[in-house]
N, C-alpha and C. Protein backbone atom coordinates (compact mmCIF):
# COMPACT_ATOMS: atom_id res chain seq x y z
N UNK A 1 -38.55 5.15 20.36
CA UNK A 1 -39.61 4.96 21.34
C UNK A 1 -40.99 5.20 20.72
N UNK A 2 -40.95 6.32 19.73
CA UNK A 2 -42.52 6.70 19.54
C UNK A 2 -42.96 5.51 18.71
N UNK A 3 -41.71 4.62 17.43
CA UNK A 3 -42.27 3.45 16.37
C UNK A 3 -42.16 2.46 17.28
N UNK A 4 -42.33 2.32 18.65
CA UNK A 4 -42.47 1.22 19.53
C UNK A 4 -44.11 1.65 19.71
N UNK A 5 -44.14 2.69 20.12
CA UNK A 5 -45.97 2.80 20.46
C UNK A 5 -46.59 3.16 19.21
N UNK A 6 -46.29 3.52 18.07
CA UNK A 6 -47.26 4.01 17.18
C UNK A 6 -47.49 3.05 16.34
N UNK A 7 -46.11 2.28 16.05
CA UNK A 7 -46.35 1.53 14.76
C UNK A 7 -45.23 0.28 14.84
N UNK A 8 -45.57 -0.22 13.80
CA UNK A 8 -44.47 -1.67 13.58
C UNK A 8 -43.35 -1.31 13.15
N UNK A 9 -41.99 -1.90 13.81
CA UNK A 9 -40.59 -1.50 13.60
C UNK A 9 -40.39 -1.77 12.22
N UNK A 10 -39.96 -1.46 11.23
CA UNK A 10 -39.54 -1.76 9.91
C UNK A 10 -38.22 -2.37 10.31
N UNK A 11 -38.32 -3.88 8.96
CA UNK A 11 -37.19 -4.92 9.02
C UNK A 11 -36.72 -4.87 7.88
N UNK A 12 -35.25 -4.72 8.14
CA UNK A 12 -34.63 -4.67 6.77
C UNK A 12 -34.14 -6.05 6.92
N UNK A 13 -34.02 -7.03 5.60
CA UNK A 13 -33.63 -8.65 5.87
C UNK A 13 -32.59 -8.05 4.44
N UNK A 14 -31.17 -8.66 4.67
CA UNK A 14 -30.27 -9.10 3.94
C UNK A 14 -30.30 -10.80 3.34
N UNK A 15 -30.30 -10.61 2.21
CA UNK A 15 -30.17 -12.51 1.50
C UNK A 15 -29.13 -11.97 0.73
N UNK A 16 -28.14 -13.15 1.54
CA UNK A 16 -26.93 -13.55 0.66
C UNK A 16 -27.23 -14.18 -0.71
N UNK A 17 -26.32 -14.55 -1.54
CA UNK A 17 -26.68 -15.18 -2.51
C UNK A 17 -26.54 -16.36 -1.85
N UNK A 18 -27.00 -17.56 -2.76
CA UNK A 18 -27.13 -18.99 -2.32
C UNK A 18 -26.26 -19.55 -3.52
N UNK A 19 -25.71 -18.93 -4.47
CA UNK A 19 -25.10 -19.33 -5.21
C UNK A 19 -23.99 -18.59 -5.72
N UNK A 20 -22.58 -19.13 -5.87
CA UNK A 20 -21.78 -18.27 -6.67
C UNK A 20 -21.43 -17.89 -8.36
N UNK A 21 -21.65 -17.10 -8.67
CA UNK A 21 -21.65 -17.14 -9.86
C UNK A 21 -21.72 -15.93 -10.20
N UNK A 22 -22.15 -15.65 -11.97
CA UNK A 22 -22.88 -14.09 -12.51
C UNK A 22 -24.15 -13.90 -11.90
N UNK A 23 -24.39 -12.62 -11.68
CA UNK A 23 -25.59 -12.10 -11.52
C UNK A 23 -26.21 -11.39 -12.66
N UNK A 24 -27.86 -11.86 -12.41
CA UNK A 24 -28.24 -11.85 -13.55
C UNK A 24 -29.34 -10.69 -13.57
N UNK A 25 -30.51 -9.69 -14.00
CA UNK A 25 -31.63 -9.75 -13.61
C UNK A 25 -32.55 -10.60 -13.85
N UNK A 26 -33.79 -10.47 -12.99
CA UNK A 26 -34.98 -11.87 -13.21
C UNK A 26 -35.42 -11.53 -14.58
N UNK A 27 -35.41 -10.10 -15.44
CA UNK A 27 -35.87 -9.98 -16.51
C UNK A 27 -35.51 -10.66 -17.81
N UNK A 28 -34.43 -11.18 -17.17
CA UNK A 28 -33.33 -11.86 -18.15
C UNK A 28 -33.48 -13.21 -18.16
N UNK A 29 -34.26 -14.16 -17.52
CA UNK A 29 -34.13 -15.59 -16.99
C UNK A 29 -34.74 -15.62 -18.22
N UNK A 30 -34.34 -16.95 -19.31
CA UNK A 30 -35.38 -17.19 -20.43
C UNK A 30 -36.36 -18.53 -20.01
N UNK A 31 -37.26 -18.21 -19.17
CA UNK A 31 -38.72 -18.47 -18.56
C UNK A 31 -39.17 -17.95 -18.09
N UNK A 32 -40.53 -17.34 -19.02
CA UNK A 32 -41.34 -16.89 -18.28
C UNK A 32 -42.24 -16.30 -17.34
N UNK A 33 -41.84 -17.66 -16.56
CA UNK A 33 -42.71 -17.67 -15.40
C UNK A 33 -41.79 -16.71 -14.16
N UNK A 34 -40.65 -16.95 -14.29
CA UNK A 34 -39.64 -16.16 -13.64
C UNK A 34 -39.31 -14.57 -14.53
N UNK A 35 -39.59 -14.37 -15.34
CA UNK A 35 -38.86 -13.47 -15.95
C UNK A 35 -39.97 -12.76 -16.16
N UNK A 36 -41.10 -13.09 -15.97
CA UNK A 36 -42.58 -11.85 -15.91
C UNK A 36 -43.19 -11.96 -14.74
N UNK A 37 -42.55 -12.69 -13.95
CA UNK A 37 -42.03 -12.43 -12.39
C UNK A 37 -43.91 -12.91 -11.37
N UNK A 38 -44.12 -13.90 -12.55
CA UNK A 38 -45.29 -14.83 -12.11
C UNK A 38 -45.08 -15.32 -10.60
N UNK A 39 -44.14 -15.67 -9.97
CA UNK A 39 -43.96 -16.53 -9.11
C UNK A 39 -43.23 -15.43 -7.95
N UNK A 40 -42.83 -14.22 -8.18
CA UNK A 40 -42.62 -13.59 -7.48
C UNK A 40 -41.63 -12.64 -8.32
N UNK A 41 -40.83 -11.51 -7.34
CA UNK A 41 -39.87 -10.77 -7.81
C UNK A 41 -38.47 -11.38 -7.23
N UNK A 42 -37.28 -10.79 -7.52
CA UNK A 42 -36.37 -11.23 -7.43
C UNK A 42 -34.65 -11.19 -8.14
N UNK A 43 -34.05 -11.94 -8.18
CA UNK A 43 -32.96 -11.80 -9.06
C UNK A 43 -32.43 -13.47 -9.57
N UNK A 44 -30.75 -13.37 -10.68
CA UNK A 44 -30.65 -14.86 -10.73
C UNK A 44 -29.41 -14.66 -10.78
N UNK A 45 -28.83 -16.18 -11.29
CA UNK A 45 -27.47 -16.29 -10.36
C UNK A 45 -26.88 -17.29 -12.30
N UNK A 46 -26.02 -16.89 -12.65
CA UNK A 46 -25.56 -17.94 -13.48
C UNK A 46 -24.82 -18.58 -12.75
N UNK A 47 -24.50 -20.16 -12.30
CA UNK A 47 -23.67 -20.82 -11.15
C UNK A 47 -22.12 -21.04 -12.03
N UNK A 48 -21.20 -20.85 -11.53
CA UNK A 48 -20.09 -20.49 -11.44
C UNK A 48 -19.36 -22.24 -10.65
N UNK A 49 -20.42 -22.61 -9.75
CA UNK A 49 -20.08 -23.97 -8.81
C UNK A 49 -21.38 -24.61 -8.55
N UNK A 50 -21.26 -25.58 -8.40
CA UNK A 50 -22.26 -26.27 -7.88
C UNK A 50 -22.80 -26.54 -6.49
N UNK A 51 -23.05 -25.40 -5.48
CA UNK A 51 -23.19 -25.49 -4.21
C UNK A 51 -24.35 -24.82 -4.11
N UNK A 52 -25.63 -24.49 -3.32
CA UNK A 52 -26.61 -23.67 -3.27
C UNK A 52 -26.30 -23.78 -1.41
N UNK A 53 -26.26 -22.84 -1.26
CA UNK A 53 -26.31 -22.63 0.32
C UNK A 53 -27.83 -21.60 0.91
N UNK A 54 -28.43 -21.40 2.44
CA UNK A 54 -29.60 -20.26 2.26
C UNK A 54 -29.20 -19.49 2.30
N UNK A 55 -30.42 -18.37 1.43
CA UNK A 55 -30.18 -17.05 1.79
C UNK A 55 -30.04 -16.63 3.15
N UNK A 56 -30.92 -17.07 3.65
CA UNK A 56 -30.84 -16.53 5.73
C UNK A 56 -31.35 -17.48 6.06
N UNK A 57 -31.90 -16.85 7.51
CA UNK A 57 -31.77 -17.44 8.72
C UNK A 57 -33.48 -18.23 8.49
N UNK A 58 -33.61 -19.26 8.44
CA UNK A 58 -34.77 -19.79 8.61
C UNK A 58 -35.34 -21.08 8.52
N UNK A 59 -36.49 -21.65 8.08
CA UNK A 59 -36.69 -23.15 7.69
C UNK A 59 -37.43 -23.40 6.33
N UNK A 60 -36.55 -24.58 6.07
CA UNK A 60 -37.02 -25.34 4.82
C UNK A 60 -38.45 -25.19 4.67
N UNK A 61 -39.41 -24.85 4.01
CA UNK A 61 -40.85 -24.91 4.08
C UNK A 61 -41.37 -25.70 2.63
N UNK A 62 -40.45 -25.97 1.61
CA UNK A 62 -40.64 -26.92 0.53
C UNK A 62 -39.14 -27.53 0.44
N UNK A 63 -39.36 -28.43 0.11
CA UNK A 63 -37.63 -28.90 -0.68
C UNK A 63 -38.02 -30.59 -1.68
N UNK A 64 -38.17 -30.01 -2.99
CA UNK A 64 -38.62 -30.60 -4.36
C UNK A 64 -37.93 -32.42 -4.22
N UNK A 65 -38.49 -33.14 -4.23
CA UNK A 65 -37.79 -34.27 -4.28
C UNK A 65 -36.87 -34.93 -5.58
N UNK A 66 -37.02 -33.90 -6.59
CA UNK A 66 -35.79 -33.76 -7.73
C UNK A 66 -34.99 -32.83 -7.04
N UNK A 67 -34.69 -32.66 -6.14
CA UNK A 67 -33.58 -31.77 -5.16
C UNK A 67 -33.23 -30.57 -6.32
N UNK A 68 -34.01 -29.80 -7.03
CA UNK A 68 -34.00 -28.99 -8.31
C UNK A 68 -34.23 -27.59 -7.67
N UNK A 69 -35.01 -27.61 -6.68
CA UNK A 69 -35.36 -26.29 -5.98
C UNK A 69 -36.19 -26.32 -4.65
N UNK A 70 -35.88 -25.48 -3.98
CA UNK A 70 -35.61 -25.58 -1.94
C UNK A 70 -36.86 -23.91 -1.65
N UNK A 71 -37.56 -23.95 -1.26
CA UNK A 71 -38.31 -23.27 -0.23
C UNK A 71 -37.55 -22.90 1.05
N UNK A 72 -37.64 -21.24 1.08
CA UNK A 72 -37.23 -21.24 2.90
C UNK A 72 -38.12 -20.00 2.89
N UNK A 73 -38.33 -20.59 4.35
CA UNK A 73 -39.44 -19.34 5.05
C UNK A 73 -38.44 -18.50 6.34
N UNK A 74 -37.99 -17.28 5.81
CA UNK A 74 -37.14 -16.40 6.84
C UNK A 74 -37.94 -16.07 8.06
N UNK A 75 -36.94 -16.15 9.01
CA UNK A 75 -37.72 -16.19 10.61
C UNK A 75 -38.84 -15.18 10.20
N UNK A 76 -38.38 -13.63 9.74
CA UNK A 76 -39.66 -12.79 10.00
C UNK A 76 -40.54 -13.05 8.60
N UNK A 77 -40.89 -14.49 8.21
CA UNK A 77 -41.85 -14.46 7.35
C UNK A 77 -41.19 -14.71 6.18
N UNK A 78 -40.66 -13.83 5.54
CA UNK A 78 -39.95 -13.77 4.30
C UNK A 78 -39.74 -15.14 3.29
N UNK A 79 -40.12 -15.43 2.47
CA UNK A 79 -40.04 -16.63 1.56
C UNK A 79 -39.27 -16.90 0.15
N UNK A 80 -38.74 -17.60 0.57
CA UNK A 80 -37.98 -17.21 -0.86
C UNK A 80 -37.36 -19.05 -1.85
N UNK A 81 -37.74 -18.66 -3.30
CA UNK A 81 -37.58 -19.79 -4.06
C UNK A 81 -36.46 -20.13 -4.40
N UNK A 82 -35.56 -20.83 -4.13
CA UNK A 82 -33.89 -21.09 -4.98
C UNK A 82 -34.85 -22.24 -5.92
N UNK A 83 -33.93 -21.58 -7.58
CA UNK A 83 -34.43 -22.79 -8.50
C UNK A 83 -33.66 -23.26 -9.03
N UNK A 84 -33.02 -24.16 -9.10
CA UNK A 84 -31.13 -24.49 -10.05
C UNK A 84 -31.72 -24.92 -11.69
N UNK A 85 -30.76 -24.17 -12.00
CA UNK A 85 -31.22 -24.48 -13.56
C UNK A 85 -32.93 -23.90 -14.26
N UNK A 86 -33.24 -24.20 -15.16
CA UNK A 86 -34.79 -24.18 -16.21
C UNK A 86 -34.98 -25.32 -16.43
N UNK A 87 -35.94 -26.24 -16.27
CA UNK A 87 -36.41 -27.39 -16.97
C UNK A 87 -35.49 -28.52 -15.80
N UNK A 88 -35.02 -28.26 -14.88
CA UNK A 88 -34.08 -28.88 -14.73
C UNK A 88 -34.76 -30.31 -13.49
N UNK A 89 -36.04 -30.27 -13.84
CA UNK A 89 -37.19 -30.85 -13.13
C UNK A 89 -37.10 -32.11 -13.27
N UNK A 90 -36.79 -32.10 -15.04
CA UNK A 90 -36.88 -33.66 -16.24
C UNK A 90 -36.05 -34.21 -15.44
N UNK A 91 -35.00 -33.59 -15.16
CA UNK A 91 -33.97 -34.73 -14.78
C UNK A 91 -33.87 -35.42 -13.22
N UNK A 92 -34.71 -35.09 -13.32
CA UNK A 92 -35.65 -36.25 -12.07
C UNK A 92 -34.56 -36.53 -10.99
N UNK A 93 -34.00 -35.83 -10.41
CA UNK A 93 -32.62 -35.73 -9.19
C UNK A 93 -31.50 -36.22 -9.80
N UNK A 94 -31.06 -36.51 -10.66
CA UNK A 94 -30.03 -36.67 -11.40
C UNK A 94 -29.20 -35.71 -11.51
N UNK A 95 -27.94 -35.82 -10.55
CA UNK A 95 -26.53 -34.38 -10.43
C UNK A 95 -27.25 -33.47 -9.90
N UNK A 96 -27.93 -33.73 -8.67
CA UNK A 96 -28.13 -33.19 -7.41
C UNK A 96 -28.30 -33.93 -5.94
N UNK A 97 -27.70 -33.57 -5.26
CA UNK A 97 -27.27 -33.85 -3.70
C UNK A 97 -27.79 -33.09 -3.02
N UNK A 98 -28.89 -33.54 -2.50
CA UNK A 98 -29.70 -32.66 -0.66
C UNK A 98 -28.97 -32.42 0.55
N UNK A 99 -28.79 -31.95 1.03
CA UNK A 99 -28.46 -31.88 2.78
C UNK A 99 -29.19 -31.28 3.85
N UNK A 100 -30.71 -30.79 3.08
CA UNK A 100 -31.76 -30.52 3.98
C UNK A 100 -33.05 -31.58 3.79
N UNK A 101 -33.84 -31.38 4.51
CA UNK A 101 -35.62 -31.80 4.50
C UNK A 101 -36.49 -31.11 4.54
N UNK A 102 -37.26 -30.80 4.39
CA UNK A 102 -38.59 -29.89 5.06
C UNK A 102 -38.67 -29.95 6.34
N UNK A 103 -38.79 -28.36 6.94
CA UNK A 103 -39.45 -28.29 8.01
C UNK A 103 -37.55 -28.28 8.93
N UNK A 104 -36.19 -28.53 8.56
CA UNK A 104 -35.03 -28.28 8.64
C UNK A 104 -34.84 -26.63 9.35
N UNK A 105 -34.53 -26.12 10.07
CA UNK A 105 -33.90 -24.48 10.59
C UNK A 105 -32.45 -25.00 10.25
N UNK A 106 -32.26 -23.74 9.18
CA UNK A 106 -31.10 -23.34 8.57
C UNK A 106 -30.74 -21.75 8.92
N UNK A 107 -29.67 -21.73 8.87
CA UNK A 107 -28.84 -20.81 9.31
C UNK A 107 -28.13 -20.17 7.85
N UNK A 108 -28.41 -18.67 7.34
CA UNK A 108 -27.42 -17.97 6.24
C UNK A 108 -26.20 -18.52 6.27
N UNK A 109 -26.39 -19.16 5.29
CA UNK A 109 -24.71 -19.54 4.69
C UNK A 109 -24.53 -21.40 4.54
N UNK A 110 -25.67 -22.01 5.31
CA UNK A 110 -25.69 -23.50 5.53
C UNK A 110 -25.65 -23.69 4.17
N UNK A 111 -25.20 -25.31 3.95
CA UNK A 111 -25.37 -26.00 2.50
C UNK A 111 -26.61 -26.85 2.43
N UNK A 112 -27.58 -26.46 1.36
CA UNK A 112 -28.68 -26.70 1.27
C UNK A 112 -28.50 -27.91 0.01
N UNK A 113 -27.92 -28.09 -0.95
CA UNK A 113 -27.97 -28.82 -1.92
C UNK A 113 -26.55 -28.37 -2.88
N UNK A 114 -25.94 -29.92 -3.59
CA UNK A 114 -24.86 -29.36 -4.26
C UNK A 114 -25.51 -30.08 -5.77
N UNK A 115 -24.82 -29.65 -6.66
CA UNK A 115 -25.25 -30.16 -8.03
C UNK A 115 -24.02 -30.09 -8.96
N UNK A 116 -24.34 -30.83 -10.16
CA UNK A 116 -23.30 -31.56 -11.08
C UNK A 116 -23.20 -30.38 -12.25
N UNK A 117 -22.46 -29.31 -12.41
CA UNK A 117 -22.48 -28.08 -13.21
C UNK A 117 -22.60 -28.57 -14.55
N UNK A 118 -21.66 -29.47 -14.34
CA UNK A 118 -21.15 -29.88 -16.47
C UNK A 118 -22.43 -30.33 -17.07
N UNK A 119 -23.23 -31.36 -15.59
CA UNK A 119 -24.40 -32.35 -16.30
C UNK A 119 -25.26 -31.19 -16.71
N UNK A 120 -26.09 -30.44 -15.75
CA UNK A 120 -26.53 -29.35 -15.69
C UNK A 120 -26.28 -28.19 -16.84
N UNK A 121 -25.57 -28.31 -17.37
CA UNK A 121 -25.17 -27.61 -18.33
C UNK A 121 -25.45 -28.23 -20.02
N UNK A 122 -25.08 -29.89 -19.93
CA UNK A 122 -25.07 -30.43 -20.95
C UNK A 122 -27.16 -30.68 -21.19
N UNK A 123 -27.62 -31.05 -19.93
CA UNK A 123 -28.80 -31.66 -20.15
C UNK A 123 -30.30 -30.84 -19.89
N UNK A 124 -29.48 -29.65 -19.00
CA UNK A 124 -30.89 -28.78 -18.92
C UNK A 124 -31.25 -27.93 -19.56
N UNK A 125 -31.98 -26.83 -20.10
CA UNK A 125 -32.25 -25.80 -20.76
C UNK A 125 -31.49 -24.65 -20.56
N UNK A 126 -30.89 -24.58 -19.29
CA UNK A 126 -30.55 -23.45 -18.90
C UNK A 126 -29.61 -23.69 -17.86
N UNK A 127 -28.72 -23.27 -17.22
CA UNK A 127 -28.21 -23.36 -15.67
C UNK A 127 -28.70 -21.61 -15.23
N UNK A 128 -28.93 -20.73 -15.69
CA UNK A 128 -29.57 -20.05 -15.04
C UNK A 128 -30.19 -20.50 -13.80
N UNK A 129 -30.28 -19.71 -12.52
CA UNK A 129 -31.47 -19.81 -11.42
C UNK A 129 -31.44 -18.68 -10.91
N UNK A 130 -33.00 -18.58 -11.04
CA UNK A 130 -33.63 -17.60 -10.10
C UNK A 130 -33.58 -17.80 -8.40
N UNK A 131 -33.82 -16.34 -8.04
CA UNK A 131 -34.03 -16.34 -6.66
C UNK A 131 -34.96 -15.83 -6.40
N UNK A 132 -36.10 -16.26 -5.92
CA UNK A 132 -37.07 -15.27 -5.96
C UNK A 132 -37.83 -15.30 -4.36
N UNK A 133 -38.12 -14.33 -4.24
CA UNK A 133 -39.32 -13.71 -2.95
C UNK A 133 -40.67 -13.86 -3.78
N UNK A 134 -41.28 -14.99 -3.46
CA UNK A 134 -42.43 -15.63 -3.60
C UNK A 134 -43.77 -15.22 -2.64
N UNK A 135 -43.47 -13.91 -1.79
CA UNK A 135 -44.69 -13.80 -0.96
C UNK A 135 -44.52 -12.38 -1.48
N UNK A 136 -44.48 -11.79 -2.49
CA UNK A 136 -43.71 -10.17 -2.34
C UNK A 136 -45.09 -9.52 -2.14
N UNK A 137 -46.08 -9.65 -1.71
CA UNK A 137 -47.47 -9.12 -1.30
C UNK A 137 -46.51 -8.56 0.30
N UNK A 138 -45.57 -9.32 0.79
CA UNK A 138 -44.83 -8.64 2.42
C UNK A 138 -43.93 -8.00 2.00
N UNK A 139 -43.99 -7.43 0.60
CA UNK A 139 -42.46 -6.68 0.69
C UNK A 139 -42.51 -5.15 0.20
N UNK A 140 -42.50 -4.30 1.23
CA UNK A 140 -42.41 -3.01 1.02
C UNK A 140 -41.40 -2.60 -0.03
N UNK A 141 -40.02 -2.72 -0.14
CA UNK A 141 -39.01 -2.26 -0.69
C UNK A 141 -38.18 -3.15 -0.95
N UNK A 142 -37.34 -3.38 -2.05
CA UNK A 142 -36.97 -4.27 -2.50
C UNK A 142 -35.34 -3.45 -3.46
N UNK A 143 -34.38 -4.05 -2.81
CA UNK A 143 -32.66 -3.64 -3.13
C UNK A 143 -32.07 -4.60 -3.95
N UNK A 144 -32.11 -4.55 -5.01
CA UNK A 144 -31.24 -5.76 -5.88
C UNK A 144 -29.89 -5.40 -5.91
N UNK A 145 -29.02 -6.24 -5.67
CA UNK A 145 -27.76 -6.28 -5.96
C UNK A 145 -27.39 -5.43 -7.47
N UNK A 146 -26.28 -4.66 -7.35
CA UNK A 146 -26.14 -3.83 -8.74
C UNK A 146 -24.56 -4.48 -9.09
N UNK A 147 -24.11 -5.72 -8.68
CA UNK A 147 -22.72 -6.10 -9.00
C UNK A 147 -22.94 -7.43 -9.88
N UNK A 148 -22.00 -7.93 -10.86
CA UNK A 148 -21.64 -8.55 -11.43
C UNK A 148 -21.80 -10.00 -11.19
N UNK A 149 -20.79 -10.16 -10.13
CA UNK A 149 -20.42 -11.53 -9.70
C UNK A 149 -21.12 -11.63 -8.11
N UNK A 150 -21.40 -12.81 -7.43
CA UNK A 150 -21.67 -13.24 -5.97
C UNK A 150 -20.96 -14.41 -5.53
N UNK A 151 -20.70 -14.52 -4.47
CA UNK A 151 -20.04 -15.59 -3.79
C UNK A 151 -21.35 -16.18 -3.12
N UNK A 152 -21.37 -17.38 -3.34
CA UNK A 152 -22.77 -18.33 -1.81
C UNK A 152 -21.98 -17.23 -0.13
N UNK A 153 -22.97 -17.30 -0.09
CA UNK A 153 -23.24 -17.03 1.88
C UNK A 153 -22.27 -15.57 2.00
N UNK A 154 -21.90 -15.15 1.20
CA UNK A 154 -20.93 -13.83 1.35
C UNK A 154 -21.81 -12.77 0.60
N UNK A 155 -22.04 -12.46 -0.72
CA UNK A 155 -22.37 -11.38 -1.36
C UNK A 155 -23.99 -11.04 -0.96
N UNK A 156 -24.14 -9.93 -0.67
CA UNK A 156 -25.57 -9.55 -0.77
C UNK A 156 -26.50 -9.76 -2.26
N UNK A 157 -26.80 -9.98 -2.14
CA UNK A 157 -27.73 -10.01 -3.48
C UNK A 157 -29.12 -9.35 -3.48
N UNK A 158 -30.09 -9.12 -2.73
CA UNK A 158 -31.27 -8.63 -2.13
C UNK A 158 -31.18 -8.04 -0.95
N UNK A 159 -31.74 -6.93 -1.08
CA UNK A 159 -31.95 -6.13 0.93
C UNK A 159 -33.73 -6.22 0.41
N UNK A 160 -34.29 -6.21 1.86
CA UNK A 160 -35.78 -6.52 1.49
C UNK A 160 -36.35 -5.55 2.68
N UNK A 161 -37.05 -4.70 2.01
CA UNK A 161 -37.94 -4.21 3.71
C UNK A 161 -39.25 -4.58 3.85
N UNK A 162 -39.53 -5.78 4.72
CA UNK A 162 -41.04 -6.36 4.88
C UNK A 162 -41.82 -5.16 5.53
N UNK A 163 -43.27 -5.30 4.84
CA UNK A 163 -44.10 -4.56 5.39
C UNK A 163 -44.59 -4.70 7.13
């Protein structure tokens, strides 16, 4: 009753992984831009399958027309980057499949995009992908997964407490 009148309820948001595979840290991604955590904080996923499903509950707010990497904006705000692969831009939608659009409400666990592992493997730099929270200016506290492996739409991978 009293953090109803004094102050703002603190939200804890769970993100599943969007991918199954190893878990990685972001310190470990060999780019950069992810791995000195330019673009936000976060974690990564070595893919195991070719499925990316969302982390949670929310809407498409980018989705790359090389279907390479998906934007979602979580109901309470929360933003977050799925990126499949490094470099994996060149290959200009080649062994990737969409099943969203922009501006789409997705539901934790929906299938957002599937992709071609072997191609992905043979032609990109990396199959590494990051996951990243791209607004982390809203993120009070931040829980990385401390396990090995993730399943899409099952394993926690991030607990987040927005400010």
């Amino acid at each position: 009753m009293l953090k109803k009148l004094f102050g703002k309820k603190e939200t804890l948001e769970n993100l599943v992984s969007p991918i199954t595979g190893n878990i990685l840290k972001i310190e470990a991604v060999p780019d950069d831009m992810f791995s000195q955590k330019m673009l936000g904080d976060g974690i990564a996923v070595e893919p195991t399958e070719g499925i990316v499903v969302s982390p949670l509950d929310g809407e498409v707010v980018q989705f790359f027309p090389t279907k390479h990497a998906v934007g979602i904006r979580g109901n309470n705000g929360l933003e977050v980057l799925i990126h499949i692969g490094l470099e994996t831009v060149a290959l200009n939608g080649e062994g990737f499949e969409g099943y969203v659009q922009q501006g789409d409400k997705v539901r934790a666990g929906d299938k957002l995009i599937s992709f071609d592992l072997e191609l992905i493997k043979e032609k990109a730099d990396s199959i590494v992908s990051p996951v990243v929270i791209t607004n982390f200016d809203q993120v009070q506290e931040l829980v990385k997964s401390e396990g090995s492996t993730a399943n899409h739409g099952e394993s926690v991978l991030l607990k987040v407490k927005i400010k």
